[in-house]
N, C-alpha and C. Protein backbone atom coordinates (compact mmCIF):
# COMPACT_ATOMS: atom_id res chain seq x y z
N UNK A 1 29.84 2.44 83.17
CA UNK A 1 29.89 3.12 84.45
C UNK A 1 31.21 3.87 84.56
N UNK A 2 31.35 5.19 85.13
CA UNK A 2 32.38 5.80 84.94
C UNK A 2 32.86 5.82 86.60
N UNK A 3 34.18 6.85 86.09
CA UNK A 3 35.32 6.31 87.83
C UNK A 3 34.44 7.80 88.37
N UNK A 4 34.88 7.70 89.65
CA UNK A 4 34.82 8.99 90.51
C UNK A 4 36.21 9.40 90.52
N UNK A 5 35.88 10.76 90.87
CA UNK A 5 37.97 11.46 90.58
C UNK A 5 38.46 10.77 92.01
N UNK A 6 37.95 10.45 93.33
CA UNK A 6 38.13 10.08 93.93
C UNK A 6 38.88 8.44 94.19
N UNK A 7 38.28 7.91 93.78
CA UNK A 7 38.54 6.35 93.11
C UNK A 7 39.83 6.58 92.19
N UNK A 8 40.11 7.53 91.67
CA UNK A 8 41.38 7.64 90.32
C UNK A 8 42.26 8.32 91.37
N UNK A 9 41.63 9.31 92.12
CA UNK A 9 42.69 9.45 92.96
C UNK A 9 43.50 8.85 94.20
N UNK A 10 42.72 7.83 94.95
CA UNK A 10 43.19 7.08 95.55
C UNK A 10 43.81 5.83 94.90
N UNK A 11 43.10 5.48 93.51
CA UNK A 11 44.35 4.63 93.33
C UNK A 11 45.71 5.00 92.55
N UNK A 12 46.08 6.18 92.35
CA UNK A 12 47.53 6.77 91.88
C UNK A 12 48.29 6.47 92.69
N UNK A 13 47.29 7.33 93.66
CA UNK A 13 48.45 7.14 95.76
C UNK A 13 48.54 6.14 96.32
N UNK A 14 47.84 4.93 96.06
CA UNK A 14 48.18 3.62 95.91
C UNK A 14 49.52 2.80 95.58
N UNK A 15 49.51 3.22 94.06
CA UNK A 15 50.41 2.62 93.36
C UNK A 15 51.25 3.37 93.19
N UNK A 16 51.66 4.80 93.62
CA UNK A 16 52.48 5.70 93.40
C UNK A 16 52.47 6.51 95.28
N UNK A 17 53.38 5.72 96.41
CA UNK A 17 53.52 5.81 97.76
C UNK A 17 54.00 7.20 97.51
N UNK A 18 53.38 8.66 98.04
CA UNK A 18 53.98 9.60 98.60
C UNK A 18 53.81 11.08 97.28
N UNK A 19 52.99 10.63 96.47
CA UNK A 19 52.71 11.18 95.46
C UNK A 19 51.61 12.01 96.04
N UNK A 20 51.74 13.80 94.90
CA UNK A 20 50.71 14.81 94.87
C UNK A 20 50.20 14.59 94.11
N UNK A 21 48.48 14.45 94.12
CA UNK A 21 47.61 13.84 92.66
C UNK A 21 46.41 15.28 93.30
N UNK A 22 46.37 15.67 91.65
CA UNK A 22 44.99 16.62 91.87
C UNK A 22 44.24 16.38 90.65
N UNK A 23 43.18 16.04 90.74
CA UNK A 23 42.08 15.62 89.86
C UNK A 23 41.30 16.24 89.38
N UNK A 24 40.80 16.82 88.21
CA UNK A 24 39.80 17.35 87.79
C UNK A 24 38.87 17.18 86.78
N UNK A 25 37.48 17.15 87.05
CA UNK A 25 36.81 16.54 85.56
C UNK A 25 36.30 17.77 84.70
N UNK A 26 37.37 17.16 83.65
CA UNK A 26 37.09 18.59 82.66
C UNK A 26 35.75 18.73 81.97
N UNK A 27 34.99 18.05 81.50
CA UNK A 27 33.64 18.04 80.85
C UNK A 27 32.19 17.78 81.97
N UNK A 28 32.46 17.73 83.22
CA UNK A 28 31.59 17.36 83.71
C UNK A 28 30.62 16.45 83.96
N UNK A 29 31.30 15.50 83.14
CA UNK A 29 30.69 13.95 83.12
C UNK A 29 31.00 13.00 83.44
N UNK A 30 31.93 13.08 84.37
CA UNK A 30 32.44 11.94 85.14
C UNK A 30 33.23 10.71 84.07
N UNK A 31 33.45 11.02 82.78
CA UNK A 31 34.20 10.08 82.03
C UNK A 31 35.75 10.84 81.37
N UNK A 32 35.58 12.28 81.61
CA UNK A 32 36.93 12.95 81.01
C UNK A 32 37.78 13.65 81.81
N UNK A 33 39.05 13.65 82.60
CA UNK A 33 39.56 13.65 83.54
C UNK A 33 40.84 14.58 83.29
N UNK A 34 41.61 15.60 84.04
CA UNK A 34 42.74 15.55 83.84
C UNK A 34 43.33 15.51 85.40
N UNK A 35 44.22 14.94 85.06
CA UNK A 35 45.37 14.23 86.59
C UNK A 35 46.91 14.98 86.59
N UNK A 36 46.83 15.82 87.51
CA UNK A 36 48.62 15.92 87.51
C UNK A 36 49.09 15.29 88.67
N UNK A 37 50.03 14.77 88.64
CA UNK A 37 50.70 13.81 89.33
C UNK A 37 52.20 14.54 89.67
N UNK A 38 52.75 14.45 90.82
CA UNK A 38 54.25 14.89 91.66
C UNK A 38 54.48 14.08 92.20
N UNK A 39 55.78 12.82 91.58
CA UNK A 39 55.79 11.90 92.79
C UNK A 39 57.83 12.18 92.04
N UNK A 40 58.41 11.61 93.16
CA UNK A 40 59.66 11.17 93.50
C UNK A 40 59.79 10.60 92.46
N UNK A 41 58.92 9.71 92.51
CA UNK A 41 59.51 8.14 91.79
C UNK A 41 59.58 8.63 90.55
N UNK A 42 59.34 9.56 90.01
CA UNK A 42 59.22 9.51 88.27
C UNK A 42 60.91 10.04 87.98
N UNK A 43 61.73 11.05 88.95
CA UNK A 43 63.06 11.27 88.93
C UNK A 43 64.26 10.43 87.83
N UNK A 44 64.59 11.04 86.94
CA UNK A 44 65.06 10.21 85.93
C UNK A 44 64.53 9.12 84.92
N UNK A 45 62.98 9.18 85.01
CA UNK A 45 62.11 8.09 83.91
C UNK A 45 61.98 9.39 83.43
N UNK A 46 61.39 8.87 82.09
CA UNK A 46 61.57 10.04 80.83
C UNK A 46 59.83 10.20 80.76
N UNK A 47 59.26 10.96 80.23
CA UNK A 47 57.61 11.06 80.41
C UNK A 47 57.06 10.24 79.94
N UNK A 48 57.23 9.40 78.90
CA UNK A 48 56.19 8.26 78.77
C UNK A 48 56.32 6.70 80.00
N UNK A 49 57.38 7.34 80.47
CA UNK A 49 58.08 6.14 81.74
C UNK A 49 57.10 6.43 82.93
N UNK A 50 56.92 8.23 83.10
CA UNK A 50 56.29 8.44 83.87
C UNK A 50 54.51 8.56 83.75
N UNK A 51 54.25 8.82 82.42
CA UNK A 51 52.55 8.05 82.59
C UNK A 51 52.36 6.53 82.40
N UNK A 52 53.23 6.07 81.90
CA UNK A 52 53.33 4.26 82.28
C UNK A 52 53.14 4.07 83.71
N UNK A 53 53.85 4.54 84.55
CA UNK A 53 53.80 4.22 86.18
C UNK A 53 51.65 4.66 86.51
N UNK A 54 51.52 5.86 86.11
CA UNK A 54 50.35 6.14 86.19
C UNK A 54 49.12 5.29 85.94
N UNK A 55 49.74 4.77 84.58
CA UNK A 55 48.63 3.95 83.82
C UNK A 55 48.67 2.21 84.85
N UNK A 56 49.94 2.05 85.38
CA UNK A 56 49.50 1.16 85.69
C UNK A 56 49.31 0.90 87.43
N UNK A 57 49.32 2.25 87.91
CA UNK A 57 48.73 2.19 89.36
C UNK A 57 47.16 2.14 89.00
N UNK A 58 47.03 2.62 87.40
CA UNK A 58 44.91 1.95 87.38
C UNK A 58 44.72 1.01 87.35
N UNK A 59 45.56 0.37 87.34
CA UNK A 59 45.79 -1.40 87.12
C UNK A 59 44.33 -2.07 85.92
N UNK A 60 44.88 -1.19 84.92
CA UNK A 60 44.13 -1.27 83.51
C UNK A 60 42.59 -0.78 83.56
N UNK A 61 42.36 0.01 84.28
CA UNK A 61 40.61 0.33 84.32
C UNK A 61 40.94 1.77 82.93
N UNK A 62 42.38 2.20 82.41
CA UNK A 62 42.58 3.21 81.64
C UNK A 62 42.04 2.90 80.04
N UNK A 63 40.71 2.98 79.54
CA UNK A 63 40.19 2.74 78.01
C UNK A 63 39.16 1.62 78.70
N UNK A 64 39.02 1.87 79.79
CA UNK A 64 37.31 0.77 79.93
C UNK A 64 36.79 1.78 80.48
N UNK A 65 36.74 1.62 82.02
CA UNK A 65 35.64 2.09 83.15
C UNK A 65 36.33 3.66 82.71
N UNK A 66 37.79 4.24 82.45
CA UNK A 66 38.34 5.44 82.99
C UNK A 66 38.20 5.33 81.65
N UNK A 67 37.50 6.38 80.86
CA UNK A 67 37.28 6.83 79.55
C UNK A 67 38.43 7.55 78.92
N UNK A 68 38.84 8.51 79.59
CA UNK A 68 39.74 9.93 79.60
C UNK A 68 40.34 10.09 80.09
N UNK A 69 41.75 10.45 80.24
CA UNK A 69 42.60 10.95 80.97
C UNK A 69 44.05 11.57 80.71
N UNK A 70 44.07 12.99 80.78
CA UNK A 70 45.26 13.97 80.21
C UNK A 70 45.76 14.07 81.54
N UNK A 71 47.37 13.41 80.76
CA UNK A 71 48.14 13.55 82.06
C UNK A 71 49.42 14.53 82.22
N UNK A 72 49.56 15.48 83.47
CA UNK A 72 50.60 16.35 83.63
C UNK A 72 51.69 15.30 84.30
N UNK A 73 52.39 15.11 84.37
CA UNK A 73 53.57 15.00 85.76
C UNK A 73 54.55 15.05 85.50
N UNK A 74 55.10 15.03 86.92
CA UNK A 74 56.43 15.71 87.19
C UNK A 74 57.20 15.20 88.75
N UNK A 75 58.54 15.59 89.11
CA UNK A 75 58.94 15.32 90.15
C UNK A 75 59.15 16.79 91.06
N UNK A 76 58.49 16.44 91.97
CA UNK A 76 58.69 17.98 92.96
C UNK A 76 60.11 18.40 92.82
N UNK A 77 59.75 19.28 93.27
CA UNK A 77 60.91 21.06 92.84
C UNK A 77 61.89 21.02 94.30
């Protein structure tokens, strides 16, 4: 069973308070995803620091239920 972008997107903003998440499913099948993410918090974590935070606001649904997921982020401008 696959996520809804909805479900991936509420739980980023979950686990990541005050964050811009925009979701899109690139293949149209509800299993391949790309996510860019703008939160504060990533400010001085280096990018794998900052899709770590990502990966674990899925609180591990990332390589089961969430098939796919190419991640942008960054800290607002």
């Amino acid at each position: 069973m696959a996520m809804d972008a909805i479900d991936i997107e509420r739980m980023i903003k979950e686990g990541l308070p005050g964050a811009e998440v925009t979701i899109r499913d690139m293949a149209g099948d509800g299993n391949h995803y790309a996510a860019t993410v703008i939160s504060e918090s990533f400010r001085g974590k280096s990018r794998v620091q900052q899709h770590q935070m990502v990966y674990a606001a899925l609180k591990g649904q990332m390589g089961g239920v969430l098939h796919a997921l190419a991640l942008q982020t960054s800290v607002p401008d």
